[in-house]
N, C-alpha and C. Protein backbone atom coordinates (compact mmCIF):
# COMPACT_ATOMS: atom_id res chain seq x y z
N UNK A 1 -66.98 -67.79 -68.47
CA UNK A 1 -68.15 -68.58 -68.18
C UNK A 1 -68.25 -69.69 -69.21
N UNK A 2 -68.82 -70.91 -68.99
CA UNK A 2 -68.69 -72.29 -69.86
C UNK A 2 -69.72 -72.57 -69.33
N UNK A 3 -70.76 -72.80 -70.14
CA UNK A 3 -71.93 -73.44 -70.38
C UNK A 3 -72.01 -74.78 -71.35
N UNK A 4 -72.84 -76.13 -71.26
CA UNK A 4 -72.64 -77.11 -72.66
C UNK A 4 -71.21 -76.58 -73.60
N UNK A 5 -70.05 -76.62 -72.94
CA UNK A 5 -69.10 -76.81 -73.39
C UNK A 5 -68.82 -75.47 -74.58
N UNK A 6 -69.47 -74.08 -73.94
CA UNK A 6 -69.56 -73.15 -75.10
C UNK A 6 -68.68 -71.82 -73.94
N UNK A 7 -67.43 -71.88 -74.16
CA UNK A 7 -67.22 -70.43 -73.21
C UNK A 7 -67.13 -69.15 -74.01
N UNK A 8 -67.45 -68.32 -73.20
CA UNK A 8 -67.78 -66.84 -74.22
C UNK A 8 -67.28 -65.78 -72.77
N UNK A 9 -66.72 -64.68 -73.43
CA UNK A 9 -66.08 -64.03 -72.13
C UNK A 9 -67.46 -62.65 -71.88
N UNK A 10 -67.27 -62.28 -70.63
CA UNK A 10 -68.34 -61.68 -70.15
C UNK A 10 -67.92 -60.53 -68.99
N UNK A 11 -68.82 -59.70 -68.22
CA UNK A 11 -67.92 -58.75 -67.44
C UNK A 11 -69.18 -58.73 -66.53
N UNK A 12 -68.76 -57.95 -65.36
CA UNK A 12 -70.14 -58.15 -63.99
C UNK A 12 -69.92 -56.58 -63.99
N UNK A 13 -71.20 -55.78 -63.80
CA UNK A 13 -71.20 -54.52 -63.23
C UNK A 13 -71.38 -54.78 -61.59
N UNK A 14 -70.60 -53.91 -61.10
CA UNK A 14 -70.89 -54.18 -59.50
C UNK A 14 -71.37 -53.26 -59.08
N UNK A 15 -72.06 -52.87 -57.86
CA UNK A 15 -72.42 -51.48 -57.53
C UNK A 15 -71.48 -51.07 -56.77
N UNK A 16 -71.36 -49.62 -56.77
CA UNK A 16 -72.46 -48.76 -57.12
C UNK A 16 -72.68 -48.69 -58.54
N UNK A 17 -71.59 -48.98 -59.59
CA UNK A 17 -71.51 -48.84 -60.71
C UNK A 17 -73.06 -48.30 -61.61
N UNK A 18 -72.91 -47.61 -62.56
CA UNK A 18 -74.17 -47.44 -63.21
C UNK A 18 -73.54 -47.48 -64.75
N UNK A 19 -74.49 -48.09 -65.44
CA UNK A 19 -73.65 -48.83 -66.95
C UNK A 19 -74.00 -48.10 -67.93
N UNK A 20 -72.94 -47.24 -68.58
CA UNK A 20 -73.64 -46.17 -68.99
C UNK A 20 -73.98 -46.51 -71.03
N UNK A 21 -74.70 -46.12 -71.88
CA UNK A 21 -75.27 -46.48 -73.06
C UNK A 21 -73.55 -46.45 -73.86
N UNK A 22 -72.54 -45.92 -73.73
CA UNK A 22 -71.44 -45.79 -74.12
C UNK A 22 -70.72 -46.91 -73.74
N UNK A 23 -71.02 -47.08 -72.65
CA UNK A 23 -69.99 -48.37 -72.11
C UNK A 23 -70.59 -49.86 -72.40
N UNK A 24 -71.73 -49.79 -72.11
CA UNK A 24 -72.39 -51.46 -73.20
C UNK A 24 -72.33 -51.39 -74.09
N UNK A 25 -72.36 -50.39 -75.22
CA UNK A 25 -72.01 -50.55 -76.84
C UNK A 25 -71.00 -50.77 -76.81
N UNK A 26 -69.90 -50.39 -76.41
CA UNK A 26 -68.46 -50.87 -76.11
C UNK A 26 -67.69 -52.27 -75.83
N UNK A 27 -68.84 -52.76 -74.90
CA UNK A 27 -68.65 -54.37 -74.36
C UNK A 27 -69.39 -54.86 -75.09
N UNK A 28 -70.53 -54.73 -75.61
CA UNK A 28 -71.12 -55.31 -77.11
C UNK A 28 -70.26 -55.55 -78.36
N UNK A 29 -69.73 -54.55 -78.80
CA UNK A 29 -69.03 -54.36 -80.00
C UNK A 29 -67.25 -54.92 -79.97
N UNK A 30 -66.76 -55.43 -78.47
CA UNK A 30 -65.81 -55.18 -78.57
C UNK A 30 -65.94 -57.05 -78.43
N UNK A 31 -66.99 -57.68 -78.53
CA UNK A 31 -67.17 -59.23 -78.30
C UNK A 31 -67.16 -59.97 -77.03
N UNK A 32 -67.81 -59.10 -75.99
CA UNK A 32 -68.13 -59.40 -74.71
C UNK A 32 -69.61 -59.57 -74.95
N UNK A 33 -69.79 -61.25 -74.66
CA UNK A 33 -71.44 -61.86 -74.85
C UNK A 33 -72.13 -61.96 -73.59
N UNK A 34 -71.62 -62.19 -72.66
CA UNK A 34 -72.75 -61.40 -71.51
C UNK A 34 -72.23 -60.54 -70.87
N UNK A 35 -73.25 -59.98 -69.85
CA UNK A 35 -72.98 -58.93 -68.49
C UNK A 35 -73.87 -59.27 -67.25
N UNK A 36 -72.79 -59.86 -66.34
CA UNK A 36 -73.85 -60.31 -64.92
C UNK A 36 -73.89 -58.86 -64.17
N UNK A 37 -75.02 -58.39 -64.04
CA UNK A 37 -75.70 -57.63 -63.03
C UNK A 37 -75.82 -57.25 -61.77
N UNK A 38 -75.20 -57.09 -60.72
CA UNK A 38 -75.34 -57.14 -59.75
C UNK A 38 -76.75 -57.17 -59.38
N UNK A 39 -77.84 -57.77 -58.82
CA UNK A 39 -78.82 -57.03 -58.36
C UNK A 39 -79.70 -57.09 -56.96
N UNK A 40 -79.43 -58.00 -56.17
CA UNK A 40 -79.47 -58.11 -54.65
C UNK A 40 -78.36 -58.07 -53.74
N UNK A 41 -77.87 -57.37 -52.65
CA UNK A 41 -76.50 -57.34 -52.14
C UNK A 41 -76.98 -57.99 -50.76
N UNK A 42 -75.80 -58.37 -50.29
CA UNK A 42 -75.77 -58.85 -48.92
C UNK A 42 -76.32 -58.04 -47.65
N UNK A 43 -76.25 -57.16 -47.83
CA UNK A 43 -77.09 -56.14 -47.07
C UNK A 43 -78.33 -56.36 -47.19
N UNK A 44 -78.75 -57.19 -48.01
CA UNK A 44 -80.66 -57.60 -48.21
C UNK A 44 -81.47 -55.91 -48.65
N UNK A 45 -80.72 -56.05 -49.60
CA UNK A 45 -81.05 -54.86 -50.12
C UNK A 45 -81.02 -54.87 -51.88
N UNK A 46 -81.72 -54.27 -52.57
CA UNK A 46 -81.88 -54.66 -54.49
C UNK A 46 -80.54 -53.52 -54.78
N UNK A 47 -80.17 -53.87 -55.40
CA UNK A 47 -79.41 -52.66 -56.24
C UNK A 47 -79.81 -51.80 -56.99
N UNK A 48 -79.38 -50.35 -56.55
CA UNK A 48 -80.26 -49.41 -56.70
C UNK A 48 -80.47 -49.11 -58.39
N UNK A 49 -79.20 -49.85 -58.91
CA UNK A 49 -79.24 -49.52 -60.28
C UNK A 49 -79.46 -50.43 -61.19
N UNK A 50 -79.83 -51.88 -60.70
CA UNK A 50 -79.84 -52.95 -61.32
C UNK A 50 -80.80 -53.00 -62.42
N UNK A 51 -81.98 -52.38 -62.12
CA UNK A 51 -82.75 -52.09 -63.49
C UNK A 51 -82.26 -51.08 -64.40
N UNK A 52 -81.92 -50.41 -64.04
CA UNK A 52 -81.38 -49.89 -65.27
C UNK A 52 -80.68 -50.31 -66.32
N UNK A 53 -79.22 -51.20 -65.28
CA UNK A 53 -78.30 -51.66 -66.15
C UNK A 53 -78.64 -52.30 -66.56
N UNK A 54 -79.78 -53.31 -66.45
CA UNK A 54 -80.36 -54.84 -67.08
C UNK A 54 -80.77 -54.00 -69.01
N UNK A 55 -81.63 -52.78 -68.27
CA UNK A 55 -81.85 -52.43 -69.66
C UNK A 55 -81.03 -52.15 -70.64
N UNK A 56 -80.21 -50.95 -70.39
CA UNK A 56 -79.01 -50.86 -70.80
C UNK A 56 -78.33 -51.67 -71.50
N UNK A 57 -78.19 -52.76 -70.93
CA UNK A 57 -77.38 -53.66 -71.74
C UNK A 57 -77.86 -54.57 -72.45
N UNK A 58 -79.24 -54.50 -71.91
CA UNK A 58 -79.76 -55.15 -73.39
C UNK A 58 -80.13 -54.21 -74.59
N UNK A 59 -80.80 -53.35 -74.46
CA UNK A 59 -80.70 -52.24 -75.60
C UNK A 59 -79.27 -52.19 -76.38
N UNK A 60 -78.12 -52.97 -75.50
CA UNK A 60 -76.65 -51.98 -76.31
C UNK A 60 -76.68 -53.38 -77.13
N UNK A 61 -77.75 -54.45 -77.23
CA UNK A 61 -77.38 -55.81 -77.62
C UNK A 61 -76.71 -57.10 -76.92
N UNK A 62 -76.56 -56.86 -75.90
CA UNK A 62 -75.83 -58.05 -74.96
C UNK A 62 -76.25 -58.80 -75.45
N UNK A 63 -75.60 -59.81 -75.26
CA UNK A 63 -75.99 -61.25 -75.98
C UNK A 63 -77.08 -62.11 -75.25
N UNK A 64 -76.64 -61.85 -73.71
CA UNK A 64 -76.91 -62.42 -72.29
C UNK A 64 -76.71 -61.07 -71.28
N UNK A 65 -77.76 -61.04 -70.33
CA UNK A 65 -77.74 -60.27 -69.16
C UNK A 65 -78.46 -61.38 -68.41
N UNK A 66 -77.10 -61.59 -67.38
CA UNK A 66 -77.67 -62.52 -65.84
C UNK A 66 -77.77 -61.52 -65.07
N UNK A 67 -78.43 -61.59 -63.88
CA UNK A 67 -78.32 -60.88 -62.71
C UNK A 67 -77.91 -61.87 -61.91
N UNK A 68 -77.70 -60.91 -60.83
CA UNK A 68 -76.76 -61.80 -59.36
C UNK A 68 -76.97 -61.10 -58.55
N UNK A 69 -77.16 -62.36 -57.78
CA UNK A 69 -77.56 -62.01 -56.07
C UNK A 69 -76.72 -62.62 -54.99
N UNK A 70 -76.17 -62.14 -54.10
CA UNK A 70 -75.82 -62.29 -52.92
C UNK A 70 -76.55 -62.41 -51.56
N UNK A 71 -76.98 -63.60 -51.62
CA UNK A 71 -77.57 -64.13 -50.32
C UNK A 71 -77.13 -63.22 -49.15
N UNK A 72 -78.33 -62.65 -48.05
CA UNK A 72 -78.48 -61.72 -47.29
C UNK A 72 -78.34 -62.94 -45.89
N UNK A 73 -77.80 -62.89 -45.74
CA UNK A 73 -77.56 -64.31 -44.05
C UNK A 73 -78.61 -63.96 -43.30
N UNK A 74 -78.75 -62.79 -42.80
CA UNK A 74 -79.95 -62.21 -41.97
C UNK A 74 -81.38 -61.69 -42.43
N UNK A 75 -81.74 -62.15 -43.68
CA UNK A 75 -82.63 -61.46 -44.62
C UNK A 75 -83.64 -62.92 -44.78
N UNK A 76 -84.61 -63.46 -44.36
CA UNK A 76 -85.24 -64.26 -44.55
C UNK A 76 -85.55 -64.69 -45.92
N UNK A 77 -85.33 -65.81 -46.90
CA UNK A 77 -84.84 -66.36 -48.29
C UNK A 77 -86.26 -65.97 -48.67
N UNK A 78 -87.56 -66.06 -48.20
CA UNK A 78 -89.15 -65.58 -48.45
C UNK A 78 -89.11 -64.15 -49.01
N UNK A 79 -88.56 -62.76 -48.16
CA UNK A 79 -88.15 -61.73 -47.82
C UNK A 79 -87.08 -61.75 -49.29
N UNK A 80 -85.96 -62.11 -49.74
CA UNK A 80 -85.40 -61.79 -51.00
C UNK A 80 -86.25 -62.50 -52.05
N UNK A 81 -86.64 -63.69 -52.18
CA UNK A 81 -87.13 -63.84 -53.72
C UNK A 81 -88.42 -62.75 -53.82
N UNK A 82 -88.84 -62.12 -52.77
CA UNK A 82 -90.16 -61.66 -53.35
C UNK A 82 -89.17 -60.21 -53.87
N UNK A 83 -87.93 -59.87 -52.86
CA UNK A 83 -87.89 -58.73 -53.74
C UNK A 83 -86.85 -58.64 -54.73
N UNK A 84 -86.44 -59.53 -55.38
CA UNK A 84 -85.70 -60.16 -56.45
C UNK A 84 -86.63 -59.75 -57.31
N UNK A 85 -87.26 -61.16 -57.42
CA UNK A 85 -88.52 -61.43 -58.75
C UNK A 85 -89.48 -59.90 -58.94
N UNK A 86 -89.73 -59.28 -57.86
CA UNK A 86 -90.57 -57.67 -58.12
C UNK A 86 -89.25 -57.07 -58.87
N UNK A 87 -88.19 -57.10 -58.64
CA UNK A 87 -87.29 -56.20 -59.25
C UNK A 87 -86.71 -56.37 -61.10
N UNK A 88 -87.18 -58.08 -61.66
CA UNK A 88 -86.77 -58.62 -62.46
C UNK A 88 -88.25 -58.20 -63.11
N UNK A 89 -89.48 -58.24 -62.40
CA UNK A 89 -90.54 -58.61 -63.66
C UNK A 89 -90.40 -57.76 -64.72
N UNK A 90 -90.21 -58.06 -65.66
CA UNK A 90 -90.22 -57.69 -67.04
C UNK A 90 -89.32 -57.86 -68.16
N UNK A 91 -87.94 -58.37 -67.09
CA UNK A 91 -86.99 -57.98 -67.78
C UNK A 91 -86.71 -58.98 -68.34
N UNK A 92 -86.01 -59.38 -69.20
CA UNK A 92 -85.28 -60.50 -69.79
C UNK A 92 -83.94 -60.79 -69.53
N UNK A 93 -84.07 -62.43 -68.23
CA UNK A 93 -82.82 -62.00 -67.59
C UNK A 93 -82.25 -63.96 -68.36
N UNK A 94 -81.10 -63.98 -68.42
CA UNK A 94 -80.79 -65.37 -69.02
C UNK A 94 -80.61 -66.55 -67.97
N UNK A 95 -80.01 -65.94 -67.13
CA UNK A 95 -79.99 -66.99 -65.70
C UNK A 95 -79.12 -66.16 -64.60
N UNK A 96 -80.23 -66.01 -63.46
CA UNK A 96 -80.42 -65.87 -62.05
C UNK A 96 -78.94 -66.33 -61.08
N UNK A 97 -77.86 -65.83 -61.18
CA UNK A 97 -76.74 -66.51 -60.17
C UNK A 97 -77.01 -65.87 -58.62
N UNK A 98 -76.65 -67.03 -58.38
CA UNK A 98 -76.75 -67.11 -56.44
C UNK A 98 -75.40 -67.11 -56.21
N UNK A 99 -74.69 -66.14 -55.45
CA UNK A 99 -73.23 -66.19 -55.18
C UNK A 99 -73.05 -66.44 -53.43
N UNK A 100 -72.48 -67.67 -53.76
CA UNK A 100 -71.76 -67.39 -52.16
C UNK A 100 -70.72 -67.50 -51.47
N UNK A 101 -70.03 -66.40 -52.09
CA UNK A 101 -68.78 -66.33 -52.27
C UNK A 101 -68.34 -65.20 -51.44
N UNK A 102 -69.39 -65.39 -49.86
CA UNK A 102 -69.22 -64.32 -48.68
C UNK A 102 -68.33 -65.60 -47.39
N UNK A 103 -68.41 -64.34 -46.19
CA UNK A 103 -67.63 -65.29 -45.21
C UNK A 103 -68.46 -66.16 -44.29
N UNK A 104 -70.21 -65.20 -44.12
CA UNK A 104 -70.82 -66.54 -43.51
C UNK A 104 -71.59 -67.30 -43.92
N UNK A 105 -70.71 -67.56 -45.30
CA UNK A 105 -71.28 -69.19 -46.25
C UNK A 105 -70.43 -70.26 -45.16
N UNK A 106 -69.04 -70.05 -44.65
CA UNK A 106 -68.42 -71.33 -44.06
C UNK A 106 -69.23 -71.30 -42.66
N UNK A 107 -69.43 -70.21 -42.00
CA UNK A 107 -70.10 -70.70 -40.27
C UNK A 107 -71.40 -71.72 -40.03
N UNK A 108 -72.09 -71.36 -41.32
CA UNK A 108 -73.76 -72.07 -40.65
C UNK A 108 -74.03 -72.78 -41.77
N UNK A 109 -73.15 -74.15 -41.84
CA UNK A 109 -73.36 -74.59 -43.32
C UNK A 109 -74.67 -75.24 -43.29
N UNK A 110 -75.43 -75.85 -42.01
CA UNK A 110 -76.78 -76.55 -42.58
C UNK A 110 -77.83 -75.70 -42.75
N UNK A 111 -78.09 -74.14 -42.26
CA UNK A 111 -78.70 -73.08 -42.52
C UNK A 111 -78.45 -72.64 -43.97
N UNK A 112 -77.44 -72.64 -44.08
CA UNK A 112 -76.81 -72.02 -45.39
C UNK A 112 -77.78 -72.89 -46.44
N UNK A 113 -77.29 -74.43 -46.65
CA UNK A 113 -77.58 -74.79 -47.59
C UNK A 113 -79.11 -74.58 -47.45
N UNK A 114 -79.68 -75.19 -46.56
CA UNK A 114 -81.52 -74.20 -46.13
C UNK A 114 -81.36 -73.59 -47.06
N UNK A 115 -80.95 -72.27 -46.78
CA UNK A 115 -81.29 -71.03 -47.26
C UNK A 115 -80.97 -71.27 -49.12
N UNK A 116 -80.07 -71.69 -49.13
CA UNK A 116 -79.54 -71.89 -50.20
C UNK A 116 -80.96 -72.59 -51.41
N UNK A 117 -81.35 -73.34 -50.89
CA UNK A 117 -82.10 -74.88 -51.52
C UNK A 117 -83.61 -73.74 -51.67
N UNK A 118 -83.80 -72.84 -50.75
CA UNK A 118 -85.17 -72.23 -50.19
C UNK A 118 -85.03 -71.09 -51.83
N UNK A 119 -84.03 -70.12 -52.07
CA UNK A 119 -83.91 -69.46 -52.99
C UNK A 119 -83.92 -70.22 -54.36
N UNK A 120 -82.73 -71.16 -54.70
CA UNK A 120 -83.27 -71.87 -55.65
C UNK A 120 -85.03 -72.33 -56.39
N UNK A 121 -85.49 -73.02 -55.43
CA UNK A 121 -87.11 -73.23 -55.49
C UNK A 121 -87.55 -72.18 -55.67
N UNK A 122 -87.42 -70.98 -55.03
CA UNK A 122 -88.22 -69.59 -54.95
C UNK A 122 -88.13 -68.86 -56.31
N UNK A 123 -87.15 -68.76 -57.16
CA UNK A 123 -86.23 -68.25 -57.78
C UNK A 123 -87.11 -68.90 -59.32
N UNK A 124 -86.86 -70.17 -58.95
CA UNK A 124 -87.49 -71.39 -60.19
C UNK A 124 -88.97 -70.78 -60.26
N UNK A 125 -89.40 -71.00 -59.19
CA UNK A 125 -90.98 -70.88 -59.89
C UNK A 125 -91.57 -69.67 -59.85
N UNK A 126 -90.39 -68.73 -59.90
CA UNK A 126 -90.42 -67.16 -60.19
C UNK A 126 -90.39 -67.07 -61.88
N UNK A 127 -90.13 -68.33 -62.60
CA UNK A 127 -89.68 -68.27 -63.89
C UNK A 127 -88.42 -68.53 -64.07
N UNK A 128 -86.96 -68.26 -63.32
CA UNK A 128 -86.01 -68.27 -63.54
C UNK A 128 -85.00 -69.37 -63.39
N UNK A 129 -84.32 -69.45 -64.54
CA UNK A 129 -82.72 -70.18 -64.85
C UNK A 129 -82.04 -70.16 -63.53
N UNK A 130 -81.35 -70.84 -62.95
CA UNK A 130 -81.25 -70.21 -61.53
C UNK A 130 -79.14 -71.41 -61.42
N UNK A 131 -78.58 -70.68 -61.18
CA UNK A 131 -76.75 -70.90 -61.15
C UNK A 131 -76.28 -70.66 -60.11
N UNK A 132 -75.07 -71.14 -59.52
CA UNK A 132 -74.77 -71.02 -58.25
C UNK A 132 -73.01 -70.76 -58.71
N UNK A 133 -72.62 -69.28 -57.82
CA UNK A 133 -71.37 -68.99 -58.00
C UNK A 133 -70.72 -68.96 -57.18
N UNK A 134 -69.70 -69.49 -57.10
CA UNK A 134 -68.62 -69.38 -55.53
C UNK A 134 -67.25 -69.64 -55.86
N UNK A 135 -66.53 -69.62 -55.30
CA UNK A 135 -64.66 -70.10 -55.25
C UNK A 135 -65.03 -71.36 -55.08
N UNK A 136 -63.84 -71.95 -55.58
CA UNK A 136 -63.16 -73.29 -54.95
C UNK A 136 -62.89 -73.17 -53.46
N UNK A 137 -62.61 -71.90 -52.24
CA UNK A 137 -62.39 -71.52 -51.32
C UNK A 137 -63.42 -72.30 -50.47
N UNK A 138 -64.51 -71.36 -51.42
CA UNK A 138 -65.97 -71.32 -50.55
C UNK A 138 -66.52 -73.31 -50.80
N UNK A 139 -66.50 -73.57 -51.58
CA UNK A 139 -66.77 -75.56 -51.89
C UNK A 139 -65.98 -76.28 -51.25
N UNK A 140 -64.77 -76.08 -51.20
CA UNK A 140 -63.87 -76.71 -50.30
C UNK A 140 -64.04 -76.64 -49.03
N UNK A 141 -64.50 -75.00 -48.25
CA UNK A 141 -65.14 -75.47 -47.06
C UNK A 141 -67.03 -75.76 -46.65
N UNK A 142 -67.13 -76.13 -47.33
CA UNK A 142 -68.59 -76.52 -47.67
C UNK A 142 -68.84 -77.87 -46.82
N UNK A 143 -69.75 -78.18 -46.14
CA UNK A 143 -69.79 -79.75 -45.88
C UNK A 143 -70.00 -80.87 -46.93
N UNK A 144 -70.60 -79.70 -48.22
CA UNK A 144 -70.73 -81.10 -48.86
C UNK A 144 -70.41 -80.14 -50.71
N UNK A 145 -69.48 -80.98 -50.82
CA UNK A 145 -68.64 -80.05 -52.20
C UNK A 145 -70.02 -80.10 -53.78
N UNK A 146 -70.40 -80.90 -53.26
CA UNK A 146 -71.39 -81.05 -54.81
C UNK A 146 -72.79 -80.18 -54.82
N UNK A 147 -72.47 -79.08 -54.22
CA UNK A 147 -74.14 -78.30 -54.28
C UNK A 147 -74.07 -77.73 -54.96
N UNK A 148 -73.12 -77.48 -56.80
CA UNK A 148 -72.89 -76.66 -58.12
C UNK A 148 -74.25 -76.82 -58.56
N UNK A 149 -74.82 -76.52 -59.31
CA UNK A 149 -76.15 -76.24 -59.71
C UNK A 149 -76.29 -75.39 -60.40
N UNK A 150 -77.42 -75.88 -61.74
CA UNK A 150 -77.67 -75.04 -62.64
C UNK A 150 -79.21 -75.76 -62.92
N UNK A 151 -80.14 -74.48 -63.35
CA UNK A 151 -81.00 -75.21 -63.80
C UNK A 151 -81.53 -74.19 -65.46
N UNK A 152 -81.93 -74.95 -66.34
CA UNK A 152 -81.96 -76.20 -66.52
C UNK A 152 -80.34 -76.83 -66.36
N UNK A 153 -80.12 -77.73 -66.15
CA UNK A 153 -78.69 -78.22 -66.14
C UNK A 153 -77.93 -78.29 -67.41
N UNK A 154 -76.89 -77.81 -67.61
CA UNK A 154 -76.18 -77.66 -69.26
C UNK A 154 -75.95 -79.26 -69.67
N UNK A 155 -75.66 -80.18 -69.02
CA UNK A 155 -75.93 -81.15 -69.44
C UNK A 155 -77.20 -82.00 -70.13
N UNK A 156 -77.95 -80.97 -69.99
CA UNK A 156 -80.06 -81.64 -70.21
C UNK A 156 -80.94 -80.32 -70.33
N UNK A 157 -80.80 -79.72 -71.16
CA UNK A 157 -81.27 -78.15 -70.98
C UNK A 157 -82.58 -78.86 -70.89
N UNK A 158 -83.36 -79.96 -70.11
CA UNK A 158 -84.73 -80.11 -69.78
C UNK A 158 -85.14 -80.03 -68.28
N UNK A 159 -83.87 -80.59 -67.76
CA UNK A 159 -84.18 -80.89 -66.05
C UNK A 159 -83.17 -80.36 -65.45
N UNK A 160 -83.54 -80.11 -64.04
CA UNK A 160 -82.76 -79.58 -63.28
C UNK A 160 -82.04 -80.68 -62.37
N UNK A 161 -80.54 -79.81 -61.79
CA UNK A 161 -79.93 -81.12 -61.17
C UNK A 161 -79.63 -80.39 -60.30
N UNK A 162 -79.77 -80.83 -59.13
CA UNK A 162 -79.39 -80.67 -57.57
C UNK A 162 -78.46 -81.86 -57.04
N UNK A 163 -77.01 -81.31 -57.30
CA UNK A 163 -76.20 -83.11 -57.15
C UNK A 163 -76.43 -83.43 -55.99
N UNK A 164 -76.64 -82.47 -54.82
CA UNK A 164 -76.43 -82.69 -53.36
C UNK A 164 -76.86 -84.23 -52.76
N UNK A 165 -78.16 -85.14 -53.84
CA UNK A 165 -78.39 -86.02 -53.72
C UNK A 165 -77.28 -86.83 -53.99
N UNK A 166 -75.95 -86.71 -54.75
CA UNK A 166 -74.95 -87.29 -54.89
C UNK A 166 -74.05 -87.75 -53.79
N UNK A 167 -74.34 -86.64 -52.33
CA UNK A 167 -73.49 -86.72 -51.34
C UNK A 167 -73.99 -87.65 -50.73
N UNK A 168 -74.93 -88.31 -50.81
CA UNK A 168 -75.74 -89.70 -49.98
C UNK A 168 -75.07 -90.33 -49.74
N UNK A 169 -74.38 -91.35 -49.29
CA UNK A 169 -73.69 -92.81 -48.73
C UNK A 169 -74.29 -93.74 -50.01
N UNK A 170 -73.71 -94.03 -50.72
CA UNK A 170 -74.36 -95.56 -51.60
C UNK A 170 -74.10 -96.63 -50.68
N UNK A 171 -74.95 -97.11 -50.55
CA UNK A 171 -74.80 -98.83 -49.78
C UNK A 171 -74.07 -99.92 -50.93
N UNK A 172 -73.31 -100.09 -49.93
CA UNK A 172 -72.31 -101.10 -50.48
C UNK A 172 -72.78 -102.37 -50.89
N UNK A 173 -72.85 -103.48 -52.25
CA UNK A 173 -73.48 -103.98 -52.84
C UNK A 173 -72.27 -105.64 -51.62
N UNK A 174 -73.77 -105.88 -51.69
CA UNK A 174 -72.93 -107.91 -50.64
C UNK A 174 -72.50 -108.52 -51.38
């Protein structure tokens, strides 16, 4: 992971996984600075263990604990941030990744990004840092390659950037 030009290596618990007080002191001590979380699955469903591990690994000292979510295609974007953000309150999470790095990110790309743009906002004024993870696979078939996003943006840890305004047509100067 590379943030403002700072990479630091990191590991994802996936589920079912459960992270046990032995195994984050381990990835703590052994110079692993974050741990992304699994904690919403595509099934539109929280992960059953995601609070735990959030704690877990911060108790073992993580440097950084993100959580991550996998956009639910059939799960209304209203319907996950409420049960995201109920599942996060309290915790201390560093930044919120949105992965869409499933197969029906390529079928319904103007829904998608919808959905996409709808979680971001939701996500933000939930409190949260909010990152977008995918392949080169998944951007390449994208209609529009510049929807990377981070907020605050590592370039301006003040504002957020949504390049998608980048994909506009500039009018050609007479």
């Amino acid at each position: 992971m590379c943030i403002r030009d700072r990479c630091t290596n990191g590991v994802m618990i996936p589920p079912p996984d459960k992270l046990t007080d032995t195994t984050a002191k381990c990835f703590s001590s052994s110079g692993i600075k974050f741990m992304l979380v699994r904690t919403y699955l595509a099934s539109g469903k929280v992960d059953k263990n995601a609070v735990e591990n959030i704690k877990t690994a911060t108790a073992a000292g993580m440097g950084e604990v993100h959580a991550l979510v996998y956009p639910a295609m059939y799960t209304e974007p209203k319907e996950q941030i409420a049960d995201v953000l109920k599942t996060l309150k309290g915790l201390k999470i560093a930044r919120l990744w949105i992965n869409i790095n499933i197969p029906d990110w390529r079928e319904f790309h103007q829904m998608n990004i919808e959905t996409l743009r709808d979680l971001i906002n939701g996500f933000q004024r939930g409190g949260h840092k909010v990152g977008i993870l995918g392949t080169s696979k998944v951007w390449y078939d994208a209609p529009c390659t510049c929807l990377l996003y981070t907020s605050p943006s590592p370039r301006d840890s003040c504002a957020s950037r949504m390049p998608s305004s980048a994909c506009k047509k500039k009018k050609k100067k007479k």
